[in-house]
Structure formats: structure tokens, C-alpha cells
N, C-alpha and C. Protein backbone atom coordinates (compact mmCIF):
# COMPACT_ATOMS: atom_id res chain seq x y z
N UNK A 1 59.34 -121.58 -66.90
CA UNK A 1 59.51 -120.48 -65.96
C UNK A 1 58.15 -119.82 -65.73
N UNK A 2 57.91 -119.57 -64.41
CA UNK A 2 56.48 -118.97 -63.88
C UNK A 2 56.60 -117.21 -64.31
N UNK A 3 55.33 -117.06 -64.11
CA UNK A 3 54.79 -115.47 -64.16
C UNK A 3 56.49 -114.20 -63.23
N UNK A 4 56.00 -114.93 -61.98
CA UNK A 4 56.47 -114.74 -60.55
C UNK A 4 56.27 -115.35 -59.55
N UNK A 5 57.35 -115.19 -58.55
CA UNK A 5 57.35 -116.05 -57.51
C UNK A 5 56.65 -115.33 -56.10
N UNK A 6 55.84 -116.04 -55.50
CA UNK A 6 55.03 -115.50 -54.73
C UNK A 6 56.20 -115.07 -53.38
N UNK A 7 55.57 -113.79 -53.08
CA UNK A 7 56.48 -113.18 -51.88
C UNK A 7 56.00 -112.46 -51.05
N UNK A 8 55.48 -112.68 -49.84
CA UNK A 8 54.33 -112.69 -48.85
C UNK A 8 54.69 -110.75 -48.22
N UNK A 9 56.27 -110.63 -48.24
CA UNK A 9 56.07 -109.04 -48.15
C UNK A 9 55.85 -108.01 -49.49
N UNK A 10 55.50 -108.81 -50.56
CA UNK A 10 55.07 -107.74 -51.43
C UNK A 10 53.59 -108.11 -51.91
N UNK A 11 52.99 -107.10 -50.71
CA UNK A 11 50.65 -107.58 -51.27
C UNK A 11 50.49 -106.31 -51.00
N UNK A 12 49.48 -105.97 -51.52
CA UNK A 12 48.55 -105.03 -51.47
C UNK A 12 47.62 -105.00 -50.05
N UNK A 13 47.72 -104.30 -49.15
CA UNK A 13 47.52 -104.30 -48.11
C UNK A 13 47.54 -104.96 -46.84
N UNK A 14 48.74 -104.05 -46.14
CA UNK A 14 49.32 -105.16 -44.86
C UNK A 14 48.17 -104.94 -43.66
N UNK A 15 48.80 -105.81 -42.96
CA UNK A 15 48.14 -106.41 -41.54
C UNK A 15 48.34 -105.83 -40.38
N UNK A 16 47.75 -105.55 -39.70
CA UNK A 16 48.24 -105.23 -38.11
C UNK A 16 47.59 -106.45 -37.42
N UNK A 17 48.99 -107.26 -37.19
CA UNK A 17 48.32 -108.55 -36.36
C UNK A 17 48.92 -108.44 -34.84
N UNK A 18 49.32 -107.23 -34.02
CA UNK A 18 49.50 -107.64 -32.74
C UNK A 18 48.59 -106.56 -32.02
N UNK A 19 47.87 -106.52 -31.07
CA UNK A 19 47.51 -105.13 -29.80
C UNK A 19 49.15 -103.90 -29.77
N UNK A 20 48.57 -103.01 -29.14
CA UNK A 20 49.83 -102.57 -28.49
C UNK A 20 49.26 -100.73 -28.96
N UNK A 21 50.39 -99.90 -28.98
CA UNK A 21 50.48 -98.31 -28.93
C UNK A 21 51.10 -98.56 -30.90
N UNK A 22 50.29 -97.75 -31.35
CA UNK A 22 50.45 -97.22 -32.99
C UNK A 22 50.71 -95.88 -32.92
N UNK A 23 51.92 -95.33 -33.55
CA UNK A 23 51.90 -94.16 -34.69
C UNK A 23 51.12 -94.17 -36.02
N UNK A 24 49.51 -93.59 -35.81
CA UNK A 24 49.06 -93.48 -36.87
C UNK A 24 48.55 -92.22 -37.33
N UNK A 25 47.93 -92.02 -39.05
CA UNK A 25 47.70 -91.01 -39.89
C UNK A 25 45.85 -91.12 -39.56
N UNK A 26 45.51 -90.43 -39.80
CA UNK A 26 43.83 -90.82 -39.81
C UNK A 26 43.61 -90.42 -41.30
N UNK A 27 42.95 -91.37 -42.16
CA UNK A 27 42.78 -91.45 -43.26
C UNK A 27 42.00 -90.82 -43.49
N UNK A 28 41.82 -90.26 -45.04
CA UNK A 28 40.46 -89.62 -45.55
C UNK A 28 39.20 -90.79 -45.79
N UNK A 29 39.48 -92.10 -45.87
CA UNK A 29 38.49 -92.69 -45.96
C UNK A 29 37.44 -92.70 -44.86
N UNK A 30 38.07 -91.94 -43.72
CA UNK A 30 36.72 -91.90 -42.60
C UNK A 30 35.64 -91.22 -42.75
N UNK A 31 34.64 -91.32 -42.33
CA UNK A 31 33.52 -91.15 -42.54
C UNK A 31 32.62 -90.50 -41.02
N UNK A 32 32.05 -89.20 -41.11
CA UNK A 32 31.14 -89.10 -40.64
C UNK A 32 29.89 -89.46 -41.42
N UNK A 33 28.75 -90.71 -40.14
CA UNK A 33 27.50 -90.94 -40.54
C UNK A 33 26.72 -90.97 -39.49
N UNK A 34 25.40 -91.66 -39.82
CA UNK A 34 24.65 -91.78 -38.38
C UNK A 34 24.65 -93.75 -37.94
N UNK A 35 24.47 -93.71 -37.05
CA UNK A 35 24.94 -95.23 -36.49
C UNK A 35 23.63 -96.07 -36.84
N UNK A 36 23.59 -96.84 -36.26
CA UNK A 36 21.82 -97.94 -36.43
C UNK A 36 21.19 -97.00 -35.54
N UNK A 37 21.45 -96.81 -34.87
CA UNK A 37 20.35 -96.26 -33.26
C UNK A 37 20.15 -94.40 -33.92
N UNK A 38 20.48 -94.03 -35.30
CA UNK A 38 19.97 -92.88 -35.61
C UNK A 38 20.76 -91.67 -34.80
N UNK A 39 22.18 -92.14 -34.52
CA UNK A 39 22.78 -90.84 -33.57
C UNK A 39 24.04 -90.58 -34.58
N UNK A 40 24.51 -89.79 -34.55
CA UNK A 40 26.02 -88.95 -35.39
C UNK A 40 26.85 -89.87 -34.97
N UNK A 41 28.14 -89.93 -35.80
CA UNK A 41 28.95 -91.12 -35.31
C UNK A 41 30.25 -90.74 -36.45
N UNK A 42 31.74 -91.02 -35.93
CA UNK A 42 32.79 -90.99 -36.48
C UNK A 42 33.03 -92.52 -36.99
N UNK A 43 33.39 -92.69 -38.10
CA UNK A 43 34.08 -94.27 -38.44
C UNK A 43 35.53 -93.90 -38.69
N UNK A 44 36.22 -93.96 -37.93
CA UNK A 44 37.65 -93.69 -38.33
C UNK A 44 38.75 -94.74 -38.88
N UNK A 45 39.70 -94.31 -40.13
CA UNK A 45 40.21 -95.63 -40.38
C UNK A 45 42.06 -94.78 -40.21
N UNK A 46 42.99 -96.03 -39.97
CA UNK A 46 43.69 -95.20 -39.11
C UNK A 46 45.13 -96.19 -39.98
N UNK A 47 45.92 -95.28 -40.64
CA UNK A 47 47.31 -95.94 -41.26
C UNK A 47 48.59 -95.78 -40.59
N UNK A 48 49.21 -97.39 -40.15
CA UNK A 48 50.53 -97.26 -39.41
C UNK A 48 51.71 -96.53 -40.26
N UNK A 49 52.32 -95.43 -38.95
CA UNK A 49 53.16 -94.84 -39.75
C UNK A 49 54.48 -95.31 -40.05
N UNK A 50 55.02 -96.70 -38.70
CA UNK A 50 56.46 -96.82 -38.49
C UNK A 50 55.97 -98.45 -37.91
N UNK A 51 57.47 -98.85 -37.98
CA UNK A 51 58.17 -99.76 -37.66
C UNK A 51 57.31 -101.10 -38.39
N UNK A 52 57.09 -102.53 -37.47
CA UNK A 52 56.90 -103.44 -38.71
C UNK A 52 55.56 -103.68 -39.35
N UNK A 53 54.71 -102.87 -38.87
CA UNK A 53 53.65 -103.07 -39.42
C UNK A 53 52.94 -101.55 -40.17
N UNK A 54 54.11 -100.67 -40.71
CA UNK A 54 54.10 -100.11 -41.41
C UNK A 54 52.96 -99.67 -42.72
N UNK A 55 52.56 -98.84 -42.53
CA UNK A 55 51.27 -99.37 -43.85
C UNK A 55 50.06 -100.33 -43.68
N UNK A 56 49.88 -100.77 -42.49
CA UNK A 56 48.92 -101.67 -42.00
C UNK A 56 47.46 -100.20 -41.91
N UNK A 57 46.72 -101.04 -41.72
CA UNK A 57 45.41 -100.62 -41.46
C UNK A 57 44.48 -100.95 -40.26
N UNK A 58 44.16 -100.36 -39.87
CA UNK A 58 43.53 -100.35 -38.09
C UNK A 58 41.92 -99.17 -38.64
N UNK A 59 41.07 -100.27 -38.76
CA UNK A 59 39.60 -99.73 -39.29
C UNK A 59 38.79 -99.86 -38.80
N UNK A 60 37.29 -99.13 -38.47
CA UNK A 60 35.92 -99.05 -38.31
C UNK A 60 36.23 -98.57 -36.76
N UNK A 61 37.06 -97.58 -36.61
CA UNK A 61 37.26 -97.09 -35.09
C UNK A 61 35.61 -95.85 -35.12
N UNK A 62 34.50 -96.69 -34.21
CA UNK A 62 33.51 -96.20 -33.61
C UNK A 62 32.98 -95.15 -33.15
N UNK A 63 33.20 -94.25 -32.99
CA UNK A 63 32.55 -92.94 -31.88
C UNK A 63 31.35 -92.26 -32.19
N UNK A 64 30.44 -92.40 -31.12
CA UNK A 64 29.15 -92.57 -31.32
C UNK A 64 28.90 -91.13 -30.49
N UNK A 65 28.03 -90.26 -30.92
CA UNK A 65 27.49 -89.04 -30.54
C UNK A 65 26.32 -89.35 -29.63
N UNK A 66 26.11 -89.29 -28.12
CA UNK A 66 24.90 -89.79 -27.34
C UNK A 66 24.36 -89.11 -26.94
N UNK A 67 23.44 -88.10 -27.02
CA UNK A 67 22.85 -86.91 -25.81
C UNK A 67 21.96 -87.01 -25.27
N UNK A 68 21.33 -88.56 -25.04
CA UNK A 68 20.01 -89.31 -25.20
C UNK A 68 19.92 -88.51 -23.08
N UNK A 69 20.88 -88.28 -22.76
CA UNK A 69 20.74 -88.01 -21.16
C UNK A 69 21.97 -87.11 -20.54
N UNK A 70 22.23 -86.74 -19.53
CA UNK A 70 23.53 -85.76 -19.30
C UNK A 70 24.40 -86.96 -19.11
N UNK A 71 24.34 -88.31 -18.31
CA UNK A 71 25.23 -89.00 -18.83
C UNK A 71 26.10 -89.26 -19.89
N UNK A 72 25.09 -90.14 -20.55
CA UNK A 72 25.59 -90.38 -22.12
C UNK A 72 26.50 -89.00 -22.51
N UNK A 73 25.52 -87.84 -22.47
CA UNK A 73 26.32 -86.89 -23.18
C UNK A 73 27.43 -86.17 -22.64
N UNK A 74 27.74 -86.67 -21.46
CA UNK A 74 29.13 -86.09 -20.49
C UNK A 74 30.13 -87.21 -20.95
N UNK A 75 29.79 -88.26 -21.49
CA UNK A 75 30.85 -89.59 -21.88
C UNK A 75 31.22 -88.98 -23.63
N UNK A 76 30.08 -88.43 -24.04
CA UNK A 76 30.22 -87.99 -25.31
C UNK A 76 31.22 -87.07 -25.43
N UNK A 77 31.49 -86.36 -24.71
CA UNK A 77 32.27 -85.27 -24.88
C UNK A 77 33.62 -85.44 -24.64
N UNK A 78 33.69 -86.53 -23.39
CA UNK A 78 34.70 -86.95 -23.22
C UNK A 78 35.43 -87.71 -24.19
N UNK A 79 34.55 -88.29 -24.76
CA UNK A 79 35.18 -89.25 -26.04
C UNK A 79 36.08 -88.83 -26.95
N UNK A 80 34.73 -87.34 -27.78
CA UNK A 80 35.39 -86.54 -28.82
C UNK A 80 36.74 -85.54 -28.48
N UNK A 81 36.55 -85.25 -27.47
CA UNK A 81 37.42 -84.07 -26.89
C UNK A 81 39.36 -84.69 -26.57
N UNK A 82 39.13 -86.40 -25.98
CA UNK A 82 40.13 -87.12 -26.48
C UNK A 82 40.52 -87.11 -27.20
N UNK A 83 40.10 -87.13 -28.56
CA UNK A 83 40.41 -87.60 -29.67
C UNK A 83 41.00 -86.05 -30.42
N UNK A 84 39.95 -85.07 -30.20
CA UNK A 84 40.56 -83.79 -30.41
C UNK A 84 42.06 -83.66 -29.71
N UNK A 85 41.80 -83.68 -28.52
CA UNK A 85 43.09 -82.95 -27.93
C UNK A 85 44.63 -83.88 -28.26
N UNK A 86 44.31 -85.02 -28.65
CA UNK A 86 45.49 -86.00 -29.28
C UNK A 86 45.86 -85.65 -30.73
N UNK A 87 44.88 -84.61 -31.40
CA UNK A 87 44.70 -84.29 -32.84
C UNK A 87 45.83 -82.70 -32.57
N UNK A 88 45.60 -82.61 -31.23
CA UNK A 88 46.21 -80.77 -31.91
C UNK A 88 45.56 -79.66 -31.20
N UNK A 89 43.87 -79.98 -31.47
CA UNK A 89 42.97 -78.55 -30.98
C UNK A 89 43.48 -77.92 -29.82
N UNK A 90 43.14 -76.61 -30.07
CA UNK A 90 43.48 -76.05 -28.60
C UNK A 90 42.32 -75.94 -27.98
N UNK A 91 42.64 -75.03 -26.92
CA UNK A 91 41.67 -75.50 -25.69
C UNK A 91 40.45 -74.60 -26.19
N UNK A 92 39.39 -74.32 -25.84
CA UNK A 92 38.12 -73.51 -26.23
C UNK A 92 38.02 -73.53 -27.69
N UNK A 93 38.60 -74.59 -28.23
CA UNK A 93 37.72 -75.13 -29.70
C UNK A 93 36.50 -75.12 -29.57
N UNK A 94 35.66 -75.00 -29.99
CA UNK A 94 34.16 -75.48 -29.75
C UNK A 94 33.76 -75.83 -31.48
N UNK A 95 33.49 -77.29 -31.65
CA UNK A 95 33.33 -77.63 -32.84
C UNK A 95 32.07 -77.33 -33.35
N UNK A 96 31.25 -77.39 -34.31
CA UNK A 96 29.82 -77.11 -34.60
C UNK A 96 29.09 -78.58 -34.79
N UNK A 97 30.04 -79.34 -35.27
CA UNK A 97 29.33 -80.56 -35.80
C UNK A 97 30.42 -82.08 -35.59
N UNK A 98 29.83 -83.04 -35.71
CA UNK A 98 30.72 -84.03 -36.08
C UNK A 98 31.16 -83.99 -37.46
N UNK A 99 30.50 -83.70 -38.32
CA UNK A 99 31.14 -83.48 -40.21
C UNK A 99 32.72 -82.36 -40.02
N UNK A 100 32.46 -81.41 -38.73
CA UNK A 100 33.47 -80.34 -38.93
C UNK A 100 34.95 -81.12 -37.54
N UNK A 101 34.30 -81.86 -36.60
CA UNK A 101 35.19 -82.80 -36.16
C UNK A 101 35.65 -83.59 -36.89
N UNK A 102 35.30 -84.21 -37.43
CA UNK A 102 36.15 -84.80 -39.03
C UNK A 102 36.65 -84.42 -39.56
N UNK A 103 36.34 -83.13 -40.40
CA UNK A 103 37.56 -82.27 -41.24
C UNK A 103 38.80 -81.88 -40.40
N UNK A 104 38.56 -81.77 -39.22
CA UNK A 104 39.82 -81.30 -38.48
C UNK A 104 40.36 -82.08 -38.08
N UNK A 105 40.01 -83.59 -37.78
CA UNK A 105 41.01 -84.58 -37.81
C UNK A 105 41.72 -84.77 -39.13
N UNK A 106 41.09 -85.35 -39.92
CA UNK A 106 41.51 -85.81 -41.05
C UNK A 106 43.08 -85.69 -41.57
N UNK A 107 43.76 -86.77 -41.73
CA UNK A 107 45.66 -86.80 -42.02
C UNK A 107 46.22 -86.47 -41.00
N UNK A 108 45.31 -85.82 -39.56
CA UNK A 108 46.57 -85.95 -38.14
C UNK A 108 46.98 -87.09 -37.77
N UNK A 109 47.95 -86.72 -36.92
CA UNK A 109 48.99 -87.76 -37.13
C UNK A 109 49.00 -87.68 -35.10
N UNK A 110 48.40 -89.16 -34.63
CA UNK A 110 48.53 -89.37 -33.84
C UNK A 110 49.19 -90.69 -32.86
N UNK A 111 49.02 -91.62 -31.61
CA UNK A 111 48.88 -92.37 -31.19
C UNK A 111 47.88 -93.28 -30.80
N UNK A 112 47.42 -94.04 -31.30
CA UNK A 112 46.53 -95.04 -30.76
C UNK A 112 46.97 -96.36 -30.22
N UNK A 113 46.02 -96.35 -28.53
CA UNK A 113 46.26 -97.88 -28.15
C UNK A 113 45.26 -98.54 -28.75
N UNK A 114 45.72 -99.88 -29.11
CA UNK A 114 44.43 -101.11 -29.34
C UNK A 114 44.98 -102.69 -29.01
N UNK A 115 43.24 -103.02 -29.07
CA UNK A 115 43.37 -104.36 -27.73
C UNK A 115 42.88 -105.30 -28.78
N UNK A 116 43.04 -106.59 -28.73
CA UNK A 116 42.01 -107.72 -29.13
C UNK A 116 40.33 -107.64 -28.37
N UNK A 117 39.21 -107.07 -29.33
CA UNK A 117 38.10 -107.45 -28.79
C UNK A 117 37.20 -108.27 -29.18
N UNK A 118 36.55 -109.26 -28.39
CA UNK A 118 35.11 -109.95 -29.52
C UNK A 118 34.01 -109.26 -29.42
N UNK A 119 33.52 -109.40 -30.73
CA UNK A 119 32.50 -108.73 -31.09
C UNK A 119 31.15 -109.31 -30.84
N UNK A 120 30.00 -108.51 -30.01
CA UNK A 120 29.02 -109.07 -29.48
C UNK A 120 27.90 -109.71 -31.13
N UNK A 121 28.41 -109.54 -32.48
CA UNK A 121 27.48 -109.45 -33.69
C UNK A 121 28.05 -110.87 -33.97
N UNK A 122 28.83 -111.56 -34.37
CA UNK A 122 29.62 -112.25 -34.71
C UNK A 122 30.61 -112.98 -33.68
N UNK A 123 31.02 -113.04 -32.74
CA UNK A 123 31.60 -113.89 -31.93
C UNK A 123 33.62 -113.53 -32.45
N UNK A 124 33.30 -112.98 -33.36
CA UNK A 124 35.35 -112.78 -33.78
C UNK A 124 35.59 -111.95 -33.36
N UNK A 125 37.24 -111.68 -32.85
CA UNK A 125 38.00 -110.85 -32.64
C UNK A 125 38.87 -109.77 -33.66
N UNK A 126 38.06 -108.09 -33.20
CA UNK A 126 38.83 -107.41 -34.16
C UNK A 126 39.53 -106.50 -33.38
N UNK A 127 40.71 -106.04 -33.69
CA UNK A 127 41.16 -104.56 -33.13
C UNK A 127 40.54 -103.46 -33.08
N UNK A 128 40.15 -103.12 -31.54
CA UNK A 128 39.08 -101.63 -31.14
C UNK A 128 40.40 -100.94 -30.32
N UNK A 129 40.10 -99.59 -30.91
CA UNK A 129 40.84 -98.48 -30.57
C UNK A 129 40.75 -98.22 -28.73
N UNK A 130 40.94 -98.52 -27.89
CA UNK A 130 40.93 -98.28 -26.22
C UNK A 130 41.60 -96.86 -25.53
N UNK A 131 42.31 -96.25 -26.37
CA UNK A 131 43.17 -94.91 -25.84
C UNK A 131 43.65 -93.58 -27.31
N UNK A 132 43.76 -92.50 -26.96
CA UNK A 132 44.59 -91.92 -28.36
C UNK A 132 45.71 -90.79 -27.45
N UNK A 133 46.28 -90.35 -28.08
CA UNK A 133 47.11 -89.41 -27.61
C UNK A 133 48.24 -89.24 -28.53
N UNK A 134 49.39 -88.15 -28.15
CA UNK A 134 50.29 -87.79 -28.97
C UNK A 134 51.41 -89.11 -29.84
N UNK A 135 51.62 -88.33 -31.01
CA UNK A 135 52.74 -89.69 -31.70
C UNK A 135 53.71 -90.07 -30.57
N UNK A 136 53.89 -91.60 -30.44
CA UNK A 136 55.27 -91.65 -29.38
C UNK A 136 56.08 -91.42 -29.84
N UNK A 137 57.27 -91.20 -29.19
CA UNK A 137 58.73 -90.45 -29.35
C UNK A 137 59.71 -92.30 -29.96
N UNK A 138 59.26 -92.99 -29.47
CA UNK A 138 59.84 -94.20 -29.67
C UNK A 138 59.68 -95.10 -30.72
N UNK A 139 58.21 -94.28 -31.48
CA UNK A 139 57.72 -95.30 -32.40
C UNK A 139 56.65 -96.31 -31.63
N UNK A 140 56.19 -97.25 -33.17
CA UNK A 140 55.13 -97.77 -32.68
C UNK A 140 55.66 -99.24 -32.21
N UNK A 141 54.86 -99.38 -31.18
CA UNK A 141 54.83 -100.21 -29.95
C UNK A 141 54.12 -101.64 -29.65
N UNK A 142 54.30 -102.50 -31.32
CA UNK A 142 53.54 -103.49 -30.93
C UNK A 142 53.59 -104.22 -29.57
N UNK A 143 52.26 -105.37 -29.20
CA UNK A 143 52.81 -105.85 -27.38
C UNK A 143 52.78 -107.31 -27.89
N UNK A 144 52.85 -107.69 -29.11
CA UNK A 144 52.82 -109.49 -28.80
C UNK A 144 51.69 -110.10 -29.18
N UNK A 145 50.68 -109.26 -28.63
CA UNK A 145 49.54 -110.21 -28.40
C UNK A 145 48.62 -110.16 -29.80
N UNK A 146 48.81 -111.76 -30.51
CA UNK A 146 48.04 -111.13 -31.68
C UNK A 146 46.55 -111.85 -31.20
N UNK A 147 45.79 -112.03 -32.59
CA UNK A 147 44.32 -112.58 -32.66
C UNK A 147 44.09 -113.95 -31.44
N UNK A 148 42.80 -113.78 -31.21
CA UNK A 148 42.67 -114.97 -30.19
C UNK A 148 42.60 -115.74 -31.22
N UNK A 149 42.35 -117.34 -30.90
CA UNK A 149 41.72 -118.62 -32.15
C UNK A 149 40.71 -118.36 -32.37
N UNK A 150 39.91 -117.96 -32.04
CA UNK A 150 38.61 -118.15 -32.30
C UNK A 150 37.88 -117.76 -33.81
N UNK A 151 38.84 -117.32 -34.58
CA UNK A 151 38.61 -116.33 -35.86
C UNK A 151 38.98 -117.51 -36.93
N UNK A 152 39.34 -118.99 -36.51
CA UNK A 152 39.82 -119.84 -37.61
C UNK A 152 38.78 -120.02 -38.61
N UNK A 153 37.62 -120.05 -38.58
CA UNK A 153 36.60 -120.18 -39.59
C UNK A 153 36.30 -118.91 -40.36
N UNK A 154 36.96 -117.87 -40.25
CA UNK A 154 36.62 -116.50 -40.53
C UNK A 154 36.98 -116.05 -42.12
N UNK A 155 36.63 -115.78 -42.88
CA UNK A 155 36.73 -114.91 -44.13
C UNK A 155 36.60 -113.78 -44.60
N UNK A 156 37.66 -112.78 -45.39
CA UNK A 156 37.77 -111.96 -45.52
C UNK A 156 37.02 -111.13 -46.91
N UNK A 157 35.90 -109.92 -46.52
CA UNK A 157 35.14 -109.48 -47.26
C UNK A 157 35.24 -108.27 -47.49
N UNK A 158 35.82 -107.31 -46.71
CA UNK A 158 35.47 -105.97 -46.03
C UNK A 158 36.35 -105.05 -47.20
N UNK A 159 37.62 -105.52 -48.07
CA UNK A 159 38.31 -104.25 -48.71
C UNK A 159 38.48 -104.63 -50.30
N UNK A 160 38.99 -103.58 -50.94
CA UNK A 160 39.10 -103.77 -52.27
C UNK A 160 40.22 -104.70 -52.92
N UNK A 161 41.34 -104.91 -51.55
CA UNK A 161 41.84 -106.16 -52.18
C UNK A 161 41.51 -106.76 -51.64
N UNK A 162 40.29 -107.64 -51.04
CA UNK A 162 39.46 -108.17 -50.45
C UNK A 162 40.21 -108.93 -49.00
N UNK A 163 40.88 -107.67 -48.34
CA UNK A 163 41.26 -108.28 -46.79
C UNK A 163 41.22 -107.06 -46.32
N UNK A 164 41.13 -107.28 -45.01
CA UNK A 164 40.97 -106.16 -43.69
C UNK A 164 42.04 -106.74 -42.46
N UNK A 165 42.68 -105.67 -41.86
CA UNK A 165 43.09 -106.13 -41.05
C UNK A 165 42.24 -106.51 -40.02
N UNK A 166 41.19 -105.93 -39.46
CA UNK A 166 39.76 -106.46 -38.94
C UNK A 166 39.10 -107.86 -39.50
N UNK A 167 39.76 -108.50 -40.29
CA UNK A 167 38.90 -109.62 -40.76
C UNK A 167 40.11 -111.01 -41.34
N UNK A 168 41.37 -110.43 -40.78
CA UNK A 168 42.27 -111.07 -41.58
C UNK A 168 42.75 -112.42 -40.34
N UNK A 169 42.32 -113.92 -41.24
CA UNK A 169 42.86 -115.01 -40.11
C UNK A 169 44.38 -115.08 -40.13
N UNK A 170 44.18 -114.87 -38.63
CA UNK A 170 45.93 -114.80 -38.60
C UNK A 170 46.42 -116.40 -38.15
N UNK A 171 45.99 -117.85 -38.51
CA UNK A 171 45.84 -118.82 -38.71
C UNK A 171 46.84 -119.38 -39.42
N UNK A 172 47.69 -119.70 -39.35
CA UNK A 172 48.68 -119.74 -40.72
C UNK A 172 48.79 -121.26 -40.86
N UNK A 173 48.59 -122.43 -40.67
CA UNK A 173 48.16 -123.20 -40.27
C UNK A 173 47.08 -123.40 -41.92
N UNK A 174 46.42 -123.08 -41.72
CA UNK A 174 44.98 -123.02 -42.55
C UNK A 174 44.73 -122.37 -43.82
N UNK A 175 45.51 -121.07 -43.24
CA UNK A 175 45.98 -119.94 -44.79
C UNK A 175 47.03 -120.56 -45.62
N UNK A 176 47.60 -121.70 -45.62
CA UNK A 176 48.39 -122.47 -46.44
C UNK A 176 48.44 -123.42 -47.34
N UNK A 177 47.22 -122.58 -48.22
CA UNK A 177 46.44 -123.75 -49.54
C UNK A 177 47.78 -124.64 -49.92
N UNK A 178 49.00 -124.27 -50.12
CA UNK A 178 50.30 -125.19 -50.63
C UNK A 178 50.76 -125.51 -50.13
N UNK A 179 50.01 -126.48 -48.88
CA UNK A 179 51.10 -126.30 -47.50
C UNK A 179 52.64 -127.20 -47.47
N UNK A 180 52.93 -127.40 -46.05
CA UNK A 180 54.21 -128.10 -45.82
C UNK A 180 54.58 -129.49 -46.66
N UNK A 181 53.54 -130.24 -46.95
CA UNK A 181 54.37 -131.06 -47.79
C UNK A 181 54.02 -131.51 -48.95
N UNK A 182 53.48 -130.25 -49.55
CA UNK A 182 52.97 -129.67 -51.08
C UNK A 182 51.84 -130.79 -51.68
N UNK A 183 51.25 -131.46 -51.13
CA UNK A 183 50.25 -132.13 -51.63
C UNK A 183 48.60 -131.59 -52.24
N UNK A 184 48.10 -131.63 -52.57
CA UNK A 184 47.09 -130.87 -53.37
C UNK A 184 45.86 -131.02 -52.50
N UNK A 185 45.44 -129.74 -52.13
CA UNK A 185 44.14 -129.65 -51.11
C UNK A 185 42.75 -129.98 -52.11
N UNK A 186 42.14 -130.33 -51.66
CA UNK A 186 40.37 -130.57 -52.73
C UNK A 186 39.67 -130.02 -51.77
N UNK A 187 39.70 -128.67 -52.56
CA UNK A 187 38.42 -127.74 -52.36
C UNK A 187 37.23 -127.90 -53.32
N UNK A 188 36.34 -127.75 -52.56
CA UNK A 188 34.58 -127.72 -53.28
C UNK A 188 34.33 -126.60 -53.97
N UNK A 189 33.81 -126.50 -55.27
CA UNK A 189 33.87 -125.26 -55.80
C UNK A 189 32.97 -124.05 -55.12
N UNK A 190 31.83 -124.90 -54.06
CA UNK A 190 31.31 -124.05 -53.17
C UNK A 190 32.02 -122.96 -52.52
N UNK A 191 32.99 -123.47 -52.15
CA UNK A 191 34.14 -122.48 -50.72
C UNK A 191 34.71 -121.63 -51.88
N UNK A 192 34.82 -121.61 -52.93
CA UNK A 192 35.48 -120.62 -54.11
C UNK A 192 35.07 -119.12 -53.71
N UNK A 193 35.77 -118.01 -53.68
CA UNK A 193 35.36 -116.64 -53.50
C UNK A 193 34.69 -116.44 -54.52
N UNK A 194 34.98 -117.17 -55.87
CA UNK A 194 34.74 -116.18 -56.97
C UNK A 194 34.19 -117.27 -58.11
């Protein structure tokens, strides 16, 4: 008799494998820092509240502080002020900082849309945040559409149980070291994580 029998809904950190509208929490793990280009920047990491992807994780949501021109910094405002007004703030908030835009998000409980995007660093597809606004009344709203292929060579580095939903091959095909007709794969001890 074994340890236990492996059972794919009980792991340590689930997946968000489709696009679509989320009921999510904004975690304390977010982070105000400064970006490569030396400007203020939100990293937001964002926990599903409902339906099947429950407990999933939707991470490294971007927002970059620009005042480099009145452009940039009229898009800037627009950005944060989204994200505020989906949080709660009322109107003539005037924040002091991005560190104090952070504290006042932090554990609200909002809506986010997200899309499949590729990434200009790496060529893979991760989930980027495209919209925010109030929790829906209906719950969350996966649309179907999960990962493109293009992520089949991809490996997961990014978390402490060493997967991300940002990094996770949704390949199943491939993720099936025991596969369909249980014959024994020969892996190189090279490809070993560990």
C-alpha cells in the first residue's frame, strides 16, 4: 500500500487557465517598487474569489507611474484612478504616493478582466489584467479561452510551490510523466528540477 494516491484537486496552488471577468481579493503580496526604466510602479497579485477557479492566482499585474510628458502622465492617471475607483475611493481622493495607493488597495475586493498575452521578453503567453471594476453580481466569468500552444516548452520557476499561474503549461499532453499507457518515460538527469 502507497503513501497516497495522487489527486490533481488537492495541490498547493491552483491555476487560472481560462481569459474572462474574475472576482478577485488583491493580495498583500503586492508590491510597490520602481520598474527597470527607474519610474514607481504597482505589482499587483490578485486571488480568485468564486466559482471554478477558486483560489487561483492571477500575478505580476503591472502599473507603471509615467510623468516623463503630459501624455504619459494623463494615461498615468487614468490607469491608477481605474483601479482606485473599482477599489472604493471616493471622488477627490488625492493619494500622496504609490506606497499609499497600495495600502488602500490592499484585500479590496474587486473585478478584473484578463486576456491571453505574449510577452515581448520571452515569446510565452501569460494572463495581463485589460479592465477592473466592481465585484460582478454573477460571479466569476471564465470565457473558454485558455493558453495559446506556444508555452509547450515552458517551465515553471516563479512560486514557492514552484508553479505560477503565469508560468503554468496548460499542455496536458506533456505534463503526463505516467501517461496513457503507463510505460516508463527516460528522462536525462539534466531536465531534473532538483
Amino acid at each position: 500500500m502507497g503513501l497516497f494516491k495522487v489527486n490533481h484537486n488537492n495541490i498547493m496552488g491552483k491555476f487560472v487557465e481560462e481569459a474572462g471577468q474574475y472576482n478577485v481579493k488583491i493580495l498583500p503580496s503586492s508590491v510597490a517598487k520602481e520598474s527597470r526604466s527607474k519610474k514607481p510602479m504597482l505589482v499587483l497579485n490578485y486571488e480568485v474569489e468564486d466559482g471554478d477557479y477558486a483560489g487561483g492566482q492571477i500575478r505580476y499585474d503591472n502599473l507603471v507611474w509615467d510623468d516623463s510628458n503630459q501624455d504619459k502622465k494623463d494615461m498615468s492617471i487614468k490607469r491608477f484612478n481605474t483601479i482606485l475607483v473599482a477599489c472604493g475611493a471616493p471622488d477627490n481622493y488625492e493619494p500622496n504616493s504609490i506606497q499609499e495607493i497600495l495600502t488602500s488597495i490592499l484585500n479590496r475586493h474587486i473585478s478584473i478582466t484578463v486576456d491571453w498575452q505574449q510577452s515581448d521578453y520571452n515569446k510565452q503567453y501569460y494572463l495581463v489584467v485589460k479592465g477592473y471594476g466592481a465585484p460582478l453580481d454573477g460571479g466569476s466569468k471564465p470565457n473558454g479561452v485558455k493558453r495559446p500552444d506556444d508555452n509547450s516548452n515552458y517551465t515553471n520557476k516563479n512560486t514557492n510551490s514552484g508553479f505560477s499561474n503565469s508560468n503554468y503549461n496548460n499542455n496536458q499532453q506533456q505534463a503526463q510523466p505516467y501517461g496513457g499507457d503507463g510505460a516508463p518515460i527516460d528522462i536525462d538527469d539534466s531536465q531534473l528540477p532538483f
